[in-house]
Protein backbone atom coordinates (compact mmCIF):
# COMPACT_ATOMS: atom_id res chain seq x y z
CA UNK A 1 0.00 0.00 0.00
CA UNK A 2 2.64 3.00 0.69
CA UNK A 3 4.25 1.74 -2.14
CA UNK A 4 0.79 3.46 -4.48
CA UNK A 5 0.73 6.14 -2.00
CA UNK A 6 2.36 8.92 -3.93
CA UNK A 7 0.61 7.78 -7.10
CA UNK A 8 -2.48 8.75 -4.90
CA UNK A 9 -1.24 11.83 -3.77
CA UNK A 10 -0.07 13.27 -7.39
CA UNK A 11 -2.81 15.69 -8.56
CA UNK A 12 -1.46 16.54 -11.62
CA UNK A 13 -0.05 14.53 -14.32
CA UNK A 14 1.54 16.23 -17.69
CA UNK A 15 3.30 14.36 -20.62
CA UNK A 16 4.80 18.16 -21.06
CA UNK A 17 8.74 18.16 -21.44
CA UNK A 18 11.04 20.93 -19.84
CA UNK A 19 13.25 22.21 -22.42
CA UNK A 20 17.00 20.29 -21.96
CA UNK A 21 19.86 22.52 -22.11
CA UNK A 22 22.37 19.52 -22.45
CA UNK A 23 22.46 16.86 -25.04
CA UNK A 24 21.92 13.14 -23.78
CA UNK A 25 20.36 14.83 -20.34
CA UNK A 26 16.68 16.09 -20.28
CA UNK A 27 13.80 16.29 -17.16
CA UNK A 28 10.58 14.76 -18.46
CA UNK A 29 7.48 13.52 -16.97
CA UNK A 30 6.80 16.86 -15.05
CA UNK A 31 4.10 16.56 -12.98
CA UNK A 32 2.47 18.79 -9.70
CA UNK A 33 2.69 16.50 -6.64
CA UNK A 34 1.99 16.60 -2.51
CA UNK A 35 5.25 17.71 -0.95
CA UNK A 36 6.92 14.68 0.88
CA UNK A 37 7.83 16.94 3.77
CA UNK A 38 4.99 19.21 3.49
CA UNK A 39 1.32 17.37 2.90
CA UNK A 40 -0.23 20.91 2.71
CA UNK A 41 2.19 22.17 -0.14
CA UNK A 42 2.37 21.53 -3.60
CA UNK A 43 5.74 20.91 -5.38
CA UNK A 44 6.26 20.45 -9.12
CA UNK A 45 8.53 17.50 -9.83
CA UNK A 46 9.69 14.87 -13.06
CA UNK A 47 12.20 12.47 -14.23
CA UNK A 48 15.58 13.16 -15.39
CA UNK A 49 16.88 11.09 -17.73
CA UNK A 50 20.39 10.04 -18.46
CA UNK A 51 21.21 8.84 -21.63
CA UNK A 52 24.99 9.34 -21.60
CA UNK A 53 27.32 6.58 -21.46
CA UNK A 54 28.60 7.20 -18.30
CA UNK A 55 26.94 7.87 -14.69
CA UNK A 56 25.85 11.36 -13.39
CA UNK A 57 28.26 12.59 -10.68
CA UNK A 58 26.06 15.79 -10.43
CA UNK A 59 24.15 18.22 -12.17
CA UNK A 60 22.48 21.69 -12.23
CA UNK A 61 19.05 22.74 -13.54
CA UNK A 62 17.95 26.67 -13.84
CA UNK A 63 14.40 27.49 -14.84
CA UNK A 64 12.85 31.19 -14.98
CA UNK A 65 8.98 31.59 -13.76
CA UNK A 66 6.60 34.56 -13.17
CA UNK A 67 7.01 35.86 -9.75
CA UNK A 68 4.65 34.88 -7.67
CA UNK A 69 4.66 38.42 -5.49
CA UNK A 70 5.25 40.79 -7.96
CA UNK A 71 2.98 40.74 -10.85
CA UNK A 72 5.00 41.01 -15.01
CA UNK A 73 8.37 39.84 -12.98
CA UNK A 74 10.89 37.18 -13.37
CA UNK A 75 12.09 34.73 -11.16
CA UNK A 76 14.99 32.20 -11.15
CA UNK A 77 14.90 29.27 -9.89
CA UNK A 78 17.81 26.59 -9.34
CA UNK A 79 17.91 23.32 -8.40
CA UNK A 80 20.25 20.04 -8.98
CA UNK A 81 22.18 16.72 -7.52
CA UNK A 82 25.25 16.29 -5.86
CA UNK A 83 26.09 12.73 -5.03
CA UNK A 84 29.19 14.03 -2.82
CA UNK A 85 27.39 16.97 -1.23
CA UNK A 86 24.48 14.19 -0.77
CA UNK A 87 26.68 11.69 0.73
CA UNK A 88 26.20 10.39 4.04
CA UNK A 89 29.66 8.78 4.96
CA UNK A 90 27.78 5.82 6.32
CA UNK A 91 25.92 5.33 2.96
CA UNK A 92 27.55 4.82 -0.16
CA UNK A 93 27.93 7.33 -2.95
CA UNK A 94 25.24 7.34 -5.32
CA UNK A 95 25.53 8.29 -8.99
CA UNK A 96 22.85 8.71 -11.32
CA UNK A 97 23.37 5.36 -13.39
CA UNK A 98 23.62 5.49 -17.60
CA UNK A 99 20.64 5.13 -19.31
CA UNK A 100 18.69 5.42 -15.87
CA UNK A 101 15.63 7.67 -14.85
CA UNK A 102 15.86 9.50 -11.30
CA UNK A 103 13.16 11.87 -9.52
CA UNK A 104 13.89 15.46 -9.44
CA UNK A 105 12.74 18.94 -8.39
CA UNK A 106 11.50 20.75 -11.52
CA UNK A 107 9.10 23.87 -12.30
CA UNK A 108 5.79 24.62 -13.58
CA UNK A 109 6.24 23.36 -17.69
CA UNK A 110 2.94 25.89 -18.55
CA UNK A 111 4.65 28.99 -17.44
CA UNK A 112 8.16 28.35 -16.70
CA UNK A 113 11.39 27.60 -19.19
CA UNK A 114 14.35 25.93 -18.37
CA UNK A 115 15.89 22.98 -17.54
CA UNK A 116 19.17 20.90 -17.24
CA UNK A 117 21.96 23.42 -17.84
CA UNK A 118 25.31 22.08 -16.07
CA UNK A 119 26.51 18.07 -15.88
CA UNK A 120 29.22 16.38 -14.69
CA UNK A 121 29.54 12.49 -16.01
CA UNK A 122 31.63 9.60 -14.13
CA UNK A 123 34.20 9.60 -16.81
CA UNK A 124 35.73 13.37 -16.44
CA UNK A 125 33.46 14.48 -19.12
CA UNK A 126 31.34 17.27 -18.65
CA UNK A 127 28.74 20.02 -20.44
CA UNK A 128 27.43 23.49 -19.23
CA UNK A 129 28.29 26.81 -16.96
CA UNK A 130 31.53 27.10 -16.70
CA UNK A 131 31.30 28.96 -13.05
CA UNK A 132 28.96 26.05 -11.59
CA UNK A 133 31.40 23.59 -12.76
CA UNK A 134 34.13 25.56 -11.12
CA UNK A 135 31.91 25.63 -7.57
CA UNK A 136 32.01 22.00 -7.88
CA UNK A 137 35.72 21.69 -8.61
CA UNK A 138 36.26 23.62 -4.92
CA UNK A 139 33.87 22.21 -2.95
CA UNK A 140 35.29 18.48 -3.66
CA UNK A 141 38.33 20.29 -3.12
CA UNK A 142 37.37 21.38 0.47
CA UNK A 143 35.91 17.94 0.89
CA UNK A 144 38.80 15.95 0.28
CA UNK A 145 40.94 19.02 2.65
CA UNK A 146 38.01 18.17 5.81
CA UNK A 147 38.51 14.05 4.85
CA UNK A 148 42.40 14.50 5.28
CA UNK A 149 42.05 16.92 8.03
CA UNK A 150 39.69 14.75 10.02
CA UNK A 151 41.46 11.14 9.44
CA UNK A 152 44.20 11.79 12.16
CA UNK A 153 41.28 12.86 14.68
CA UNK A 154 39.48 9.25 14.26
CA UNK A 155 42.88 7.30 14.34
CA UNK A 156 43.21 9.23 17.97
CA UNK A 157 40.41 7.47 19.16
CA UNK A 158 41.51 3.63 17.28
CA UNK A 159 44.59 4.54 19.51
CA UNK A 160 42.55 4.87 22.48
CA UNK A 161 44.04 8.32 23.52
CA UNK A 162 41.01 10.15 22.90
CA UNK A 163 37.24 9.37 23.71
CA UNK A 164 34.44 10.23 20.73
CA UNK A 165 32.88 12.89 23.01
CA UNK A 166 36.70 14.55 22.76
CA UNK A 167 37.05 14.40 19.01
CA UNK A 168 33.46 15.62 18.59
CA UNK A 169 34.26 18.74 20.43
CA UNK A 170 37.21 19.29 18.31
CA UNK A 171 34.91 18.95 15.44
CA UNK A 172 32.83 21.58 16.70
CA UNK A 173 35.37 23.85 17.21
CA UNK A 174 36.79 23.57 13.30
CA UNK A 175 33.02 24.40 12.39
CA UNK A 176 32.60 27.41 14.24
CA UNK A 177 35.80 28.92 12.28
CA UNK A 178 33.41 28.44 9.12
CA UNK A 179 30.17 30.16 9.03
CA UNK A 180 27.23 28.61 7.78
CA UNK A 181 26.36 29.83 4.56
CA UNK A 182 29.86 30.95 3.42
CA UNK A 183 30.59 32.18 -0.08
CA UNK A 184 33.94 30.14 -0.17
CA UNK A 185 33.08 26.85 -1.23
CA UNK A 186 36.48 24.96 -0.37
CA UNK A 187 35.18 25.96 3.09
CA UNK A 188 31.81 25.08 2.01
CA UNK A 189 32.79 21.50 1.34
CA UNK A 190 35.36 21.36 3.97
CA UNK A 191 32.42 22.39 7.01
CA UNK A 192 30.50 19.36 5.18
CA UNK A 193 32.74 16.64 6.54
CA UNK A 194 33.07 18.17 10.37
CA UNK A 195 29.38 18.09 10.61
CA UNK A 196 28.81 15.18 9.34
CA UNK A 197 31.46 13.51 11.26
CA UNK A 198 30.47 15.54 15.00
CA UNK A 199 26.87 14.41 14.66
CA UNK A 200 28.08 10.82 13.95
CA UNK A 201 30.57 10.86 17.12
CA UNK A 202 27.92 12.26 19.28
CA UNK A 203 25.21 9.27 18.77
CA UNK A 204 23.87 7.11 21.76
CA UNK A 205 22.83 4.16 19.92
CA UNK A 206 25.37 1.81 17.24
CA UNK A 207 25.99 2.64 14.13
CA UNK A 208 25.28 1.00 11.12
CA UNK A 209 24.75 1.66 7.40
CA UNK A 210 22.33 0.18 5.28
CA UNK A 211 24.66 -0.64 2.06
CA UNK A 212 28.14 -1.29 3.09
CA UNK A 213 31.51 -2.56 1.82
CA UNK A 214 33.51 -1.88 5.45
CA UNK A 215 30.79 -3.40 7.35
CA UNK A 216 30.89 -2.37 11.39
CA UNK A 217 29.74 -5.07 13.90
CA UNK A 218 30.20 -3.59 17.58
CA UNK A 219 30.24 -5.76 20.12
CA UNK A 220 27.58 -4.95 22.83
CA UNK A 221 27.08 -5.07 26.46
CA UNK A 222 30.99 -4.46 27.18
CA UNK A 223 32.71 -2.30 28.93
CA UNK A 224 31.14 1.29 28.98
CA UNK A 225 32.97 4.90 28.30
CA UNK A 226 31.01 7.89 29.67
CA UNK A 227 28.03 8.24 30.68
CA UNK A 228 25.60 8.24 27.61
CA UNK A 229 28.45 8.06 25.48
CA UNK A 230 29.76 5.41 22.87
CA UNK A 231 30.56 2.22 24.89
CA UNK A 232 34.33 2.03 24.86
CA UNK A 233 35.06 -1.00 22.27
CA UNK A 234 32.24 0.34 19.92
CA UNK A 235 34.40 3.46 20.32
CA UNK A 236 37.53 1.70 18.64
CA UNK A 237 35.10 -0.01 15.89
CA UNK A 238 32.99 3.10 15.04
CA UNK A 239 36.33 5.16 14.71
CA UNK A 240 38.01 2.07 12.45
CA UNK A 241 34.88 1.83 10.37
CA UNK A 242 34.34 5.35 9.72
CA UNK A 243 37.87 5.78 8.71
CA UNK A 244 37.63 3.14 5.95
CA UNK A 245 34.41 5.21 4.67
CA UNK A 246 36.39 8.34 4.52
CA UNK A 247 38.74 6.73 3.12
CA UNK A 248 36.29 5.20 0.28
CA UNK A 249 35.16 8.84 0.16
CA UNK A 250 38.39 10.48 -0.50
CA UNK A 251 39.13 8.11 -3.16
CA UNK A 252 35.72 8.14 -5.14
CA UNK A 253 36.46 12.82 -4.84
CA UNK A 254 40.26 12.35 -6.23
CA UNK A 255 38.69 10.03 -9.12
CA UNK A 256 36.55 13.54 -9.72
CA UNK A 257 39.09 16.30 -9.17
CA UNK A 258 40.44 16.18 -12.36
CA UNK A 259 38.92 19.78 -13.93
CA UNK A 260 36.33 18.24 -16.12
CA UNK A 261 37.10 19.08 -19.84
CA UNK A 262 34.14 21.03 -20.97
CA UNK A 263 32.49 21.07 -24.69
């Protein structure tokens, strides 16, 4: 039954195509649907379809609609994928697949133009703005900087000289030297991988991902570290494991740092 559900909750179904920007890349299938977040909001959404050769690292789509507060205006509106700035270092990364369909956020096809407009492919290839490829380029750059940056950290607690409550802290303290919402995008991307990585040392419960190649298995009912903390063997584990995924991380961002060569 929730599988039908948002079939049942789309009110509005159009065969309409937004206009693609980029060959071999095009949203389809645009249809008005009940926000997943939101059940008293509308969203518009459709299908983006790869048919490249080669797997979608991440994308950009741009589309210009009437305002809806001032009446004869303009509006931009952007949108797009990121499967590094999406990536949940317990998770694995996830590229849009060739020849594959995903869901996206799109716009209104009756009174709105637009589309994909920026793409950057698996294989180095890419099509599109210039300056949004560029943002790219730095965050994965700040990424890979936060990954290197943090790896020393978790091998402190593997050691056992420092407790996950410790290392969290010291995590906090790198974030606050970045503001939220900064125009530097190497910090951007860098911030990323410290909150990520805080939140994770701060849980009360195990860890585990869903879809894993460095699988974690903590013992339980051992010996405990503070109070509401990570027990202390899990601590060891957890700090083990999630090196190996940074490590998997790093590697899948230095596969992608190569400048893409643009058409």
């Amino acid at each position: 039954m929730s599988d039908s559900l948002p079939l049942l909750l789309t009110v509005l179904l159009l065969t309409i195509n937004l206009s693609a920007q980029i060959a071999n890349v095009s949203i389809t299938n645009v249809r008005e649907t009940v926000a997943p977040t939101d059940k008293s909001r509308l969203v518009w959404i459709g299908l983006l379809e790869n048919h490249s050769s080669s797997p979608i690292v991440a994308f950009h789509s741009s589309f210009v609609c009437p305002s809806s507060t001032i009446p004869g205006k303009k509006m931009s509106i952007g949108s797009g994928y990121d499967a590094f700035e999406q990536h949940i270092v317990l998770d694995d990364i996830r590229l849009i697949p060739a020849g594959s369909v995903a869901e996206v956020n799109a716009a209104n096809p009756y009174s709105c133009t637009g589309g994909v407009d920026s793409v950057i492919f698996s294989d180095h290839h890419s099509d599109g703005n210039q300056r949004w490829l560029n943002f790219k380029h730095e965050e994965w750059t700040g990424m890979r900087k936060g990954i290197i940056e943090s790896l020393p950290q978790l091998s402190r607690i593997a050691d056992r000289e420092a407790q996950p409550e410790e290392i969290a802290d010291v995590f906090r303290g790198r974030i606050e030297l970045i503001p939220n919402g900064t125009s530097d995008m190497k910090k951007w991307g860098e911030r990323a991988v410290y909150v990520q990585l805080e939140s994770l040392l701060r849980v009360k419960t195990d860890v585990k991902a869903p879809s894993d190649s460095t699988p974690y298995s903590p013992s339980r009912g051992e010996e405990s570290g503070e109070a509401g903390g990570i027990p202390r063997p899990n601590a060891q584990a957890m700090a083990i494991y999630l090196s190996n995924k940074l490590q998997e991380w790093k590697t899948a961002l230095e596969d992608n740092l190569e400048l893409p060569a643009t058409k």
